[in-house]
Protein backbone atom coordinates (compact mmCIF):
# COMPACT_ATOMS: atom_id res chain seq x y z
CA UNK A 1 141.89 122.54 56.64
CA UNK A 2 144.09 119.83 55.29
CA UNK A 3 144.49 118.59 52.00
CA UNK A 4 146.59 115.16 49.90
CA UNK A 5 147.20 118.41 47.38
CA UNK A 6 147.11 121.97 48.15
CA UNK A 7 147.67 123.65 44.43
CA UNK A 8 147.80 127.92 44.19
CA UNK A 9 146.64 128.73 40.90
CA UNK A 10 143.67 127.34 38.46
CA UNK A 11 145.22 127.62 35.37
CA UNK A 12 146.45 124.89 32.73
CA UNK A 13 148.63 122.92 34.91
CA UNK A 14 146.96 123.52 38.33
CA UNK A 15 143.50 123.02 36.90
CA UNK A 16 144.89 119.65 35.60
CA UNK A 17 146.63 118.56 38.26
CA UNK A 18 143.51 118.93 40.49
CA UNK A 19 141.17 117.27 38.30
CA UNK A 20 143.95 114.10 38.33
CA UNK A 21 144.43 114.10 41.14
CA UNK A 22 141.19 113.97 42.35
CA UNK A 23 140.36 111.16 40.25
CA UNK A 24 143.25 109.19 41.70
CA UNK A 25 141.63 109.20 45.04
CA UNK A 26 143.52 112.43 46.59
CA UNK A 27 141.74 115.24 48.92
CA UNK A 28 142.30 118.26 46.83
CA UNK A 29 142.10 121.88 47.24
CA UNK A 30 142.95 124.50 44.08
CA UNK A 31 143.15 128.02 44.89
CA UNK A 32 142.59 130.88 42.01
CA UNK A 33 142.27 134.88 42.37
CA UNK A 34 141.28 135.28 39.15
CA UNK A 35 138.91 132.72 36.86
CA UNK A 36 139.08 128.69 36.79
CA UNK A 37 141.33 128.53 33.40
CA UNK A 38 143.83 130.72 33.68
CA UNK A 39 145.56 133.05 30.70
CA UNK A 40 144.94 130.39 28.39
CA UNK A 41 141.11 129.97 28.72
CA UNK A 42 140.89 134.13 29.09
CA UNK A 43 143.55 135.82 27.95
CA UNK A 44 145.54 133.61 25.88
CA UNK A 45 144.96 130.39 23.61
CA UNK A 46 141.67 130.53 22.91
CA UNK A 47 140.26 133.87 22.85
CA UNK A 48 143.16 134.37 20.32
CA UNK A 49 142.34 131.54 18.07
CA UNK A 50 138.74 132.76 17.95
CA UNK A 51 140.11 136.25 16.82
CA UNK A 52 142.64 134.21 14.48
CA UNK A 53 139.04 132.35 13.06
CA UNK A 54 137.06 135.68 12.43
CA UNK A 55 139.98 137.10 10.91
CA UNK A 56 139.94 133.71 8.53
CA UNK A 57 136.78 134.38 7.32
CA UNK A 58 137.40 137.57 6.67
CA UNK A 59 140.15 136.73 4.28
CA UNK A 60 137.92 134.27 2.64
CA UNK A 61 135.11 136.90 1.91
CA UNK A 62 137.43 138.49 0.48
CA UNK A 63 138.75 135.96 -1.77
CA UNK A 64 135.55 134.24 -2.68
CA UNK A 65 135.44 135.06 -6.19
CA UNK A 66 138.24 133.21 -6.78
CA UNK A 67 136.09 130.05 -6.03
CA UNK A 68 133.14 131.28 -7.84
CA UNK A 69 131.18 132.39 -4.95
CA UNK A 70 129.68 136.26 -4.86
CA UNK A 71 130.12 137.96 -1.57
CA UNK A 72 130.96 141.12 -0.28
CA UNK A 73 133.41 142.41 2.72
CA UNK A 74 131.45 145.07 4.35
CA UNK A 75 133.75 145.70 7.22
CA UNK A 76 134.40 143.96 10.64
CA UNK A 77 131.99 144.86 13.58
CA UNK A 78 134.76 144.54 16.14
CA UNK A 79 131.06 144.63 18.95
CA UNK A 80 130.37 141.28 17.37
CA UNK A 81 133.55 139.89 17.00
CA UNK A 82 133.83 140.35 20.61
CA UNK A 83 131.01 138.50 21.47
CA UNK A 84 131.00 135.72 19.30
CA UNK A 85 134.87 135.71 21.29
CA UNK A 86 133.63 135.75 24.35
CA UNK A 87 130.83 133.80 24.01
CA UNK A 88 133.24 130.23 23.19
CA UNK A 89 135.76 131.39 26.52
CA UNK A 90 132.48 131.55 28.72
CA UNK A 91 131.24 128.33 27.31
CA UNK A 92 134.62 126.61 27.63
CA UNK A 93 134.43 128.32 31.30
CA UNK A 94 131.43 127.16 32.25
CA UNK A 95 132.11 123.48 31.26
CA UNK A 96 135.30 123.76 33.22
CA UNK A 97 133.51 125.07 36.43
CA UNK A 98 131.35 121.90 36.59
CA UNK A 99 133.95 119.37 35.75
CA UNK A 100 136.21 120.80 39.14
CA UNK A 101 132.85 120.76 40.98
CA UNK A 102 132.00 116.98 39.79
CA UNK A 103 135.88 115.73 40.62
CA UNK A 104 134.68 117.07 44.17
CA UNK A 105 137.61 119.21 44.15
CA UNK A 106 137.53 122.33 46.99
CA UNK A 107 138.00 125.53 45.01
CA UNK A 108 138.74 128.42 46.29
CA UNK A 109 138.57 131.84 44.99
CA UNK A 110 141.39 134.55 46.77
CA UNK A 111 144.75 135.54 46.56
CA UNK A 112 146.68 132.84 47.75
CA UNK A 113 150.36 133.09 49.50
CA UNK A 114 152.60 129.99 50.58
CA UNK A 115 153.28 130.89 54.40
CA UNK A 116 155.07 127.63 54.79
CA UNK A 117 156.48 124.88 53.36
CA UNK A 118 153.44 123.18 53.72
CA UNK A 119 150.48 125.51 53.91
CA UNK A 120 149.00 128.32 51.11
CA UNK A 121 146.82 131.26 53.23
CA UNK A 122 144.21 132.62 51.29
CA UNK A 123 141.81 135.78 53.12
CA UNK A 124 142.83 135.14 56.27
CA UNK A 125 142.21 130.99 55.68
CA UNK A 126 145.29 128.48 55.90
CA UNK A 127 145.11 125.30 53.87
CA UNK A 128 147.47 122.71 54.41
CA UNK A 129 148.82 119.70 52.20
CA UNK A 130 150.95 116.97 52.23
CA UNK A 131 151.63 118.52 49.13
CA UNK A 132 151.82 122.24 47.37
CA UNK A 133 151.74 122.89 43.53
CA UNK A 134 152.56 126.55 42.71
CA UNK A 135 151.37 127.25 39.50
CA UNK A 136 150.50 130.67 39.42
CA UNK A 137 151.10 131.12 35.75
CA UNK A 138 152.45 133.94 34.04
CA UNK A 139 152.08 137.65 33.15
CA UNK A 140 152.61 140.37 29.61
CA UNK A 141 156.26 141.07 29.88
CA UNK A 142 157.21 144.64 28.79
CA UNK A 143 160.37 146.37 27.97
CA UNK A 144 162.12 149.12 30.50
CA UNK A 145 161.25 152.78 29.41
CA UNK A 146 157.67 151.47 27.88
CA UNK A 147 154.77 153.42 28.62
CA UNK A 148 151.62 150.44 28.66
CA UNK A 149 148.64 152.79 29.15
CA UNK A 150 146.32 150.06 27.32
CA UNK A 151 144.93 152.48 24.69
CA UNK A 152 148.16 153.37 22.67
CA UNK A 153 150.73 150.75 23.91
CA UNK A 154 149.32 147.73 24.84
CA UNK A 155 149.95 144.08 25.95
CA UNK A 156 148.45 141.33 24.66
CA UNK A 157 145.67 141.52 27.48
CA UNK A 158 144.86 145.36 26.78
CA UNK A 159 144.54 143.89 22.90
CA UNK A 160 142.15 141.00 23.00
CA UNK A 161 139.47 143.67 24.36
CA UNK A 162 139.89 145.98 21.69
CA UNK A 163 135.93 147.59 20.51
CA UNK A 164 137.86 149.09 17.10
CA UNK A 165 140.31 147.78 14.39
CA UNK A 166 143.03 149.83 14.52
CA UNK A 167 144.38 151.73 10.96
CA UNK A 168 147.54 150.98 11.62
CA UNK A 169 150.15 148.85 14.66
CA UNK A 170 153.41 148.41 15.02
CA UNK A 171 154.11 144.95 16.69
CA UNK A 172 157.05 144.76 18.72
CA UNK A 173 158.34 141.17 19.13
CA UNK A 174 158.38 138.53 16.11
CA UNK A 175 157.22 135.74 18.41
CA UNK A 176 154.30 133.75 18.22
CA UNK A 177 152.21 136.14 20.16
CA UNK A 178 153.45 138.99 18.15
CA UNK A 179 153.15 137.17 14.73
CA UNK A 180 149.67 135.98 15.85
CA UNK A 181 148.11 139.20 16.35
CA UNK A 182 149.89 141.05 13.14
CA UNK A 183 147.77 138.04 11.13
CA UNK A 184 144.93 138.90 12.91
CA UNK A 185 145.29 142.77 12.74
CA UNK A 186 146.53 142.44 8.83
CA UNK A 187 142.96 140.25 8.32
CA UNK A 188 140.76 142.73 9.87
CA UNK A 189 142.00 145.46 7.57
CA UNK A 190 144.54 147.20 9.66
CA UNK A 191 148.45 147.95 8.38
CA UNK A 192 150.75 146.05 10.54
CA UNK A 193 154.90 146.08 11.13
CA UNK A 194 156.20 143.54 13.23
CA UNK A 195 159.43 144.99 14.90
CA UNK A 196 161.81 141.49 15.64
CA UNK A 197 165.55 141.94 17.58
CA UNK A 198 166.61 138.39 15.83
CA UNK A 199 167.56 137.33 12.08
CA UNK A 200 164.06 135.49 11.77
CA UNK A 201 160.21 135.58 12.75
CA UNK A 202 159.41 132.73 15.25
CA UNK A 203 162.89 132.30 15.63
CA UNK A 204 162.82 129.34 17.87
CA UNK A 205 160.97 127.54 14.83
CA UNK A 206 163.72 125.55 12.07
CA UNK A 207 165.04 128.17 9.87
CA UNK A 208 163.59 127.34 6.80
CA UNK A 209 160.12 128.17 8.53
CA UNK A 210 160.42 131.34 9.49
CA UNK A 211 162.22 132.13 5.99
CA UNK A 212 158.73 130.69 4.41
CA UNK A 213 156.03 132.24 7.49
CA UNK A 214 158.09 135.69 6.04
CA UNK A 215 157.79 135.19 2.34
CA UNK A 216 154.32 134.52 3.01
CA UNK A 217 153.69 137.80 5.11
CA UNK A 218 155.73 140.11 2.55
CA UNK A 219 152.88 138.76 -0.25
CA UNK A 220 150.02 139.26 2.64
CA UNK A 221 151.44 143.05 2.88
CA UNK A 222 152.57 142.53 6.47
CA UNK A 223 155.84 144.66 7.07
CA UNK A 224 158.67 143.68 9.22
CA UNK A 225 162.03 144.92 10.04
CA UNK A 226 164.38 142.21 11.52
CA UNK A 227 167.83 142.29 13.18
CA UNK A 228 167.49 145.61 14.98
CA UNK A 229 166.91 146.72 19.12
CA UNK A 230 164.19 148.61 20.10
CA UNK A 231 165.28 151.67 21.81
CA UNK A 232 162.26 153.45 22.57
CA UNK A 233 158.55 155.00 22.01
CA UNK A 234 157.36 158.60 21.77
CA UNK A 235 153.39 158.72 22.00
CA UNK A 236 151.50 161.95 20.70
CA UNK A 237 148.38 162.81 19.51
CA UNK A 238 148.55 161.29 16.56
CA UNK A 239 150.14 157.93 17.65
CA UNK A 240 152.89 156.14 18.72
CA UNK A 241 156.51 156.16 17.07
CA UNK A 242 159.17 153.41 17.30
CA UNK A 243 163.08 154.14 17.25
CA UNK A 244 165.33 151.12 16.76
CA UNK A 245 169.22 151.03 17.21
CA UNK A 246 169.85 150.99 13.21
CA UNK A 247 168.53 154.65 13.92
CA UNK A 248 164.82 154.08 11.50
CA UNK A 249 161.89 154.60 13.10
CA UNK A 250 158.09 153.74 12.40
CA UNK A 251 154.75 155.30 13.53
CA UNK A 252 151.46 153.82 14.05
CA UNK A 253 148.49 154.85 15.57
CA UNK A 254 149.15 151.53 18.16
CA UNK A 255 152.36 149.75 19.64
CA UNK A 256 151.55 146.38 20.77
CA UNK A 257 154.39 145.15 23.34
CA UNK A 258 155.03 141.08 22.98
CA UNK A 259 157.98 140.71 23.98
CA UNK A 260 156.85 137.16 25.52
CA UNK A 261 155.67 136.16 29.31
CA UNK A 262 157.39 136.26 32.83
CA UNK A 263 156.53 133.91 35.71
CA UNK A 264 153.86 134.98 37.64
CA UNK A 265 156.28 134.59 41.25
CA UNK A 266 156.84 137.47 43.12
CA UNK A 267 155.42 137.85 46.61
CA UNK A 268 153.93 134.82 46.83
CA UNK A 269 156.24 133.57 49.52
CA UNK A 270 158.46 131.30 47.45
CA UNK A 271 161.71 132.44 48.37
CA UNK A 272 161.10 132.99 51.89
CA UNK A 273 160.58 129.20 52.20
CA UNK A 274 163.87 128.40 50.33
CA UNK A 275 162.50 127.64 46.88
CA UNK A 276 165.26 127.72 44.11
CA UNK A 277 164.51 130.46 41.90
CA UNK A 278 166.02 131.82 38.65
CA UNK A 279 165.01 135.19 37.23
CA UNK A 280 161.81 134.68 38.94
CA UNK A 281 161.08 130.94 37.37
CA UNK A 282 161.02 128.28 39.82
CA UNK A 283 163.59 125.53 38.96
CA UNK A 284 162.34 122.41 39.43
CA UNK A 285 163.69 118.84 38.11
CA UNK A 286 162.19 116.60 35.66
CA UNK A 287 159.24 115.37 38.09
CA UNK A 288 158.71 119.22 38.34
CA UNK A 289 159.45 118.60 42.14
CA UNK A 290 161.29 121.77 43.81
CA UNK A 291 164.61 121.52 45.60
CA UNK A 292 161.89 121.43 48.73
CA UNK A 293 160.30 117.80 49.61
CA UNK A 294 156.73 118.64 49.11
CA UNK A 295 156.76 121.45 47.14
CA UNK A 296 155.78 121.13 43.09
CA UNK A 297 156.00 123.79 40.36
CA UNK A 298 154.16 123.30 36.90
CA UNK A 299 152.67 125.66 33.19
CA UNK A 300 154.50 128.90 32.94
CA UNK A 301 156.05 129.57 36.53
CA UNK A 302 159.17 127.19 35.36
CA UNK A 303 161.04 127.49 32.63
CA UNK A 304 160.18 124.82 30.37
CA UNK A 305 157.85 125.31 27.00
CA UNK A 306 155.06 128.11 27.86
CA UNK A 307 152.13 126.06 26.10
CA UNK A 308 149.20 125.62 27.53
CA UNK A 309 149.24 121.68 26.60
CA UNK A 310 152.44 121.53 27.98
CA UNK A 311 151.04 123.11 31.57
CA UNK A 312 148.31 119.67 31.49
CA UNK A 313 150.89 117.39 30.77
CA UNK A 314 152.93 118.59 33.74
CA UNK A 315 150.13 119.14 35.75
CA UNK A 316 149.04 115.10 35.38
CA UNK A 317 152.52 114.17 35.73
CA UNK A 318 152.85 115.64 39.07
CA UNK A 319 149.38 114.16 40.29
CA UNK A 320 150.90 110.84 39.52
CA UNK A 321 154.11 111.38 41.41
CA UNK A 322 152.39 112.36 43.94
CA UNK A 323 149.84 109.38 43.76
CA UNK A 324 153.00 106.94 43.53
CA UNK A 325 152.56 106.03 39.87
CA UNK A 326 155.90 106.83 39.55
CA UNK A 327 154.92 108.51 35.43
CA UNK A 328 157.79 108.91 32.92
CA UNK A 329 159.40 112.24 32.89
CA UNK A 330 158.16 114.79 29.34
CA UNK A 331 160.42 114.45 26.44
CA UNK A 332 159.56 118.55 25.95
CA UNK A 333 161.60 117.97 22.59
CA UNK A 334 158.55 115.54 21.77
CA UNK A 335 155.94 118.56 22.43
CA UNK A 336 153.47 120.16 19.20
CA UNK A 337 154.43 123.35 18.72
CA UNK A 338 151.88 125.77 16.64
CA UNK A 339 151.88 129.27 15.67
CA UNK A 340 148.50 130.14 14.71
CA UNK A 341 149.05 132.68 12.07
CA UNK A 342 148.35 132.55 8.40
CA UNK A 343 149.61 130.59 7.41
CA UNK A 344 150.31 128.08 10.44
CA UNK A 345 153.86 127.30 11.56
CA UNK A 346 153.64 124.00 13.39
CA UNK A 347 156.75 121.61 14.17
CA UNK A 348 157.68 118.40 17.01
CA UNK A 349 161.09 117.40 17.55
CA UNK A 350 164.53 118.85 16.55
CA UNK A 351 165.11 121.95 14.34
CA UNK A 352 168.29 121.11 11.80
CA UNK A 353 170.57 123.23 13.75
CA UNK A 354 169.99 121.40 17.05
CA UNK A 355 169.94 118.10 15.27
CA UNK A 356 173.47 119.32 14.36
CA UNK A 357 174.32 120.89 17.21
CA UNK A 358 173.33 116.92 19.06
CA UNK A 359 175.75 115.83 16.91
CA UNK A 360 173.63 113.82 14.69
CA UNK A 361 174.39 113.05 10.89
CA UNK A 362 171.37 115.23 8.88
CA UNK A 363 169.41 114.00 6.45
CA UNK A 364 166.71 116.45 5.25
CA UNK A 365 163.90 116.19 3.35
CA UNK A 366 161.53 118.65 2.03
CA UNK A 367 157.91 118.40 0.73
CA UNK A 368 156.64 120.94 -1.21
CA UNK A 369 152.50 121.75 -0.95
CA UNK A 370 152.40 122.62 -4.41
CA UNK A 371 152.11 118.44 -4.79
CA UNK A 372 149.64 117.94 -2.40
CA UNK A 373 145.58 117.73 -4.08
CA UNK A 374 144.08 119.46 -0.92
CA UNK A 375 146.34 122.34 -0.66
CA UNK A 376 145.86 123.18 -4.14
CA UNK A 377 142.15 123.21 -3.79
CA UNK A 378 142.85 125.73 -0.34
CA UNK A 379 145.22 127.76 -2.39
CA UNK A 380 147.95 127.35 0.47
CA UNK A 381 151.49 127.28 -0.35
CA UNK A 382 154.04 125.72 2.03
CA UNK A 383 155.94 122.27 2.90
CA UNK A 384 156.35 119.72 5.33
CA UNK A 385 160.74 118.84 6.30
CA UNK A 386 161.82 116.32 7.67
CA UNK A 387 164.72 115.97 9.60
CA UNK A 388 166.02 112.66 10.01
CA UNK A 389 169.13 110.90 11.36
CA UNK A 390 170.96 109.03 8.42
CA UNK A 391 169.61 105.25 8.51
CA UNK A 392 167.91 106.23 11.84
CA UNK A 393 164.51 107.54 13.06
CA UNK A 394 163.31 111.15 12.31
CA UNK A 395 164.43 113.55 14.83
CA UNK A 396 161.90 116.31 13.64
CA UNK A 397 158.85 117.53 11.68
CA UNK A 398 158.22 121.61 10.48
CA UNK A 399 155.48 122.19 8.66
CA UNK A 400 154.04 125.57 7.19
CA UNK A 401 150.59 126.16 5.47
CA UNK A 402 147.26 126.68 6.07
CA UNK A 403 145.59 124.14 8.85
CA UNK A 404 149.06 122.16 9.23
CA UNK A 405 148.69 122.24 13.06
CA UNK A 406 146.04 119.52 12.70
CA UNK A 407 148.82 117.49 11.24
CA UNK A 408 150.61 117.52 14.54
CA UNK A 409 148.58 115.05 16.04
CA UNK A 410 150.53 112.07 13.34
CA UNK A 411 153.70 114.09 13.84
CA UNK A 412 153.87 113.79 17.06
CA UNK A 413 153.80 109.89 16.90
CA UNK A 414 156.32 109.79 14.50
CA UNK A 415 158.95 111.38 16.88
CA UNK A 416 157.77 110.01 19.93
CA UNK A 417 157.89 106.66 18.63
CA UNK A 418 160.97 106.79 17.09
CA UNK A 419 159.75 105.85 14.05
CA UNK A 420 161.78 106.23 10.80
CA UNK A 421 160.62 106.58 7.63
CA UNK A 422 160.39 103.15 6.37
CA UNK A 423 158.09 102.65 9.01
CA UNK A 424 155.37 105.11 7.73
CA UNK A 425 155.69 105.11 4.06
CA UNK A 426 153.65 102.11 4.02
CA UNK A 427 151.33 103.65 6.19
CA UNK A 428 148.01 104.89 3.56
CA UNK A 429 146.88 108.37 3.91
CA UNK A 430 143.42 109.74 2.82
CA UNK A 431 143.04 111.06 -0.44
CA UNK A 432 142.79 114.52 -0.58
CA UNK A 433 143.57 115.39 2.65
CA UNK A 434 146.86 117.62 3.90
CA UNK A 435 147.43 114.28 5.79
CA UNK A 436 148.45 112.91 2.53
CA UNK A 437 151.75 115.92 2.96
CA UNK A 438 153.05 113.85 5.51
CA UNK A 439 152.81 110.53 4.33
CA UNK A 440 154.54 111.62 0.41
CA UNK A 441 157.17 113.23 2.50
CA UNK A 442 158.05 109.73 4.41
CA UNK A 443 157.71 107.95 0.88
CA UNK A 444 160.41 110.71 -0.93
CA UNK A 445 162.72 110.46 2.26
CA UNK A 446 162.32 106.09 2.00
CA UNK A 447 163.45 106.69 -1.73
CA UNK A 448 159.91 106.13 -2.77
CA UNK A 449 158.68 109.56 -4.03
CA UNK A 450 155.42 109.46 -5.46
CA UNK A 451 153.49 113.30 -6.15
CA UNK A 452 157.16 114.79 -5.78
CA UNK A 453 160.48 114.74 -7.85
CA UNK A 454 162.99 112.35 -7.13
């Protein structure tokens, strides 16, 4: 069978690029051995969010007398939790299945395997392209010497089909998967210690984040010890206990392992047809075309941003290359960045350092919540910084506080478009919304403070 597009794996990027390219006229084939949607659909963005969302109302039945409402916190039923979970990914799911089916796209459900430069063979079947997208995704990385039995060390797979709330976890990696499940864990009653190598949580976030996402752990009563190597687990009967190089160690009756994601690559043929490869990513340039004519690479098989929104953006882009539209390469220093904890870290653009490091002259700005009329009424705490050039456009945007991913969307803009703040002070922001955050802290950093000193 041949095929404009031949693209092995249905995840983020290969589900987008087939649903683009489809609608630019191209004969497309997608092949997936697992379900249409990848780790983010089923293991991944969403069914963590909806965990992230139970756990949020948890916290606020807790909390509701301090707004004057009587309720109770009973417990979590971790049955329902689970359903109400899976229930969204299935819907989600099923919506996807019929939009791949309407783009008359041919799916294909197997394990597929590039056998040549041209063709993927799934069971037995050859499909050939004028073009291939790999985009077979990622996996749970783990660390050598780790025992992941799924009951008392676990990935992040093993722990989004949990039936109990632990009593207590040790989370090893600071990351946003790691720091994403200790909220969740900490919300649904368990005791959590995140176990971080680096200085910081979420260390790729601007420094004065992660200092903040900490603060506001320590006062949630989730532990962490930063700055020190794992060096091994012991399991027994009564859990699992942690040794780090500074010679402490911590026990738990779980370890959960999140030490990030590898690219899903091995043999699946890509070497044997000359593909450039690096630690098992597939190096691409920034059309994500391989060093071989034909061949594409998108999501998390190549070493740019693992996001799920970054694996659509990549996937269209390709479609278009392929179509001849000839798209403008991703600015991945432009791309929304959210860590879904509580609170939420969310930034776009440069952190101070690498603004430095660029060799840009720094202006900074920072925006405390404590100003803002809606995060008062929340009971949030947190800030919005910018960081600027001086007498030039903003060069990035961190943000931390309840709901400030949905701030990204305006963020994003500002970066992208170069703007600087003159250019959105003027701009009028609801009132009271968190919105209103970002437009004070354009107004203080134009010399125009309003709800802020200076």
């Amino acid at each position: 069978m041949e095929f404009d597009v031949v693209i092995l794996g249905g995840g983020s990027g290969g589900y987008a690029c087939a649903l683009r390219a489809s609608q630019l006229g191209l004969k497309v084939a997608l092949i997936e051995k697992d379900k249409l949607g990848g780790t983010c659909l089923h293991r991944g963005c969403i069914p963590t969010k909806a965990l992230l969302h139970a756990g949020e109302i948890a916290d606020n039945t807790r909390d509701a007398g301090e707004f004057g409402v009587k309720a109770e916190f009973k417990g979590i039923d971790m049955s329902a939790v689970n359903t109400y979970k899976d229930g969204v990914i299935s819907r989600l799911h099923k919506g996807l299945q019929g939009l791949v089916k309407s783009r008359a796209v041919t799916y294909v459900e197997g394990s597929g395997k590039l056998a040549a430069k041209d063709t993927v063979e799934v069971n037995g079947q050859r499909y050939k392209g004028k073009n291939v997208v790999l985009a077979t995704g990622s996996y749970a990385r783990t660390l050598p010497g780790l025992d992941i039995d799924g009951k008392q060390i676990l990935t992040s797979d093993h722990a989004l089909h949990l039936d109990y709330v632990p009593k207590s976890v040790i989370v090893l990696g600071g990351g946003v998967i790691g720091c994403e499940f200790a909220s969740v864990w900490k919300s649904f009653g368990a005791e959590v210690t995140i176990i971080e190598a680096l200085p910081h949580l979420v260390a790729l976030e601007d420094e004065s984040s992660s200092k903040q996402l900490e603060r506001a752990f320590r006062k949630r009563g989730i532990n962490f010890e930063l700055g020190s190597k794992f060096t091994g687990a012991t399991k027994s009967a009564s859990g699992v206990t942690v040794t780090l190089e500074n010679g402490k160690t911590f026990t738990a009756d779980m370890l959960l392992v999140a030490v990030g994601r590898g690219p899903t690559s091995a043999n699946l043929g890509y070497e044997a047809q000359g593909i450039k490869m690096d630690r098992g990513y597939v190096l691409v340039d920034n059309k994500c075309r391989t060093n071989i004519p034909g061949i594409f690479a998108v999501g998390d098989l190549i070493p740019t941003l693992q996001l799920a929104h970054v694996g659509f953006a990549e996937g269209i882009l390709v479609a278009e290359e392929i179509a001849g539209f000839n798209p403008r390469p991703i600015n991945y220093d432009g791309v929304p960045r959210v860590t879904y904890s509580e609170p939420e870290v969310a930034s776009v653009g440069l952190t101070t350092a690498a603004a430095k490091a660029k060799g840009y002259e720094v202006v900074e700005l920072n925006y405390d919540l404590a100003g803002n009329g809606k995060a008062q009424i929340l009971k949030t705490a947190g800030s919005v910084k910018l960081v600027a050039e001086k007498n030039g456009p903003v060069l990035g945007i961190h943000m931390v506080g309840s709901r400030v991913g949905e701030l990204l969307a305006e963020a994003q803009l500002i970066f992208n478009w170069q703007a600087d703040a003159e250019d959105v002070a003027p701009l009028i922001h609801a009132h009271p919304t968190l919105s209103e955050a970002m437009g004070e802290a354009h107004l203080a950093l134009a010399g125009k403070a309003l709800h802020a000193h200076g």
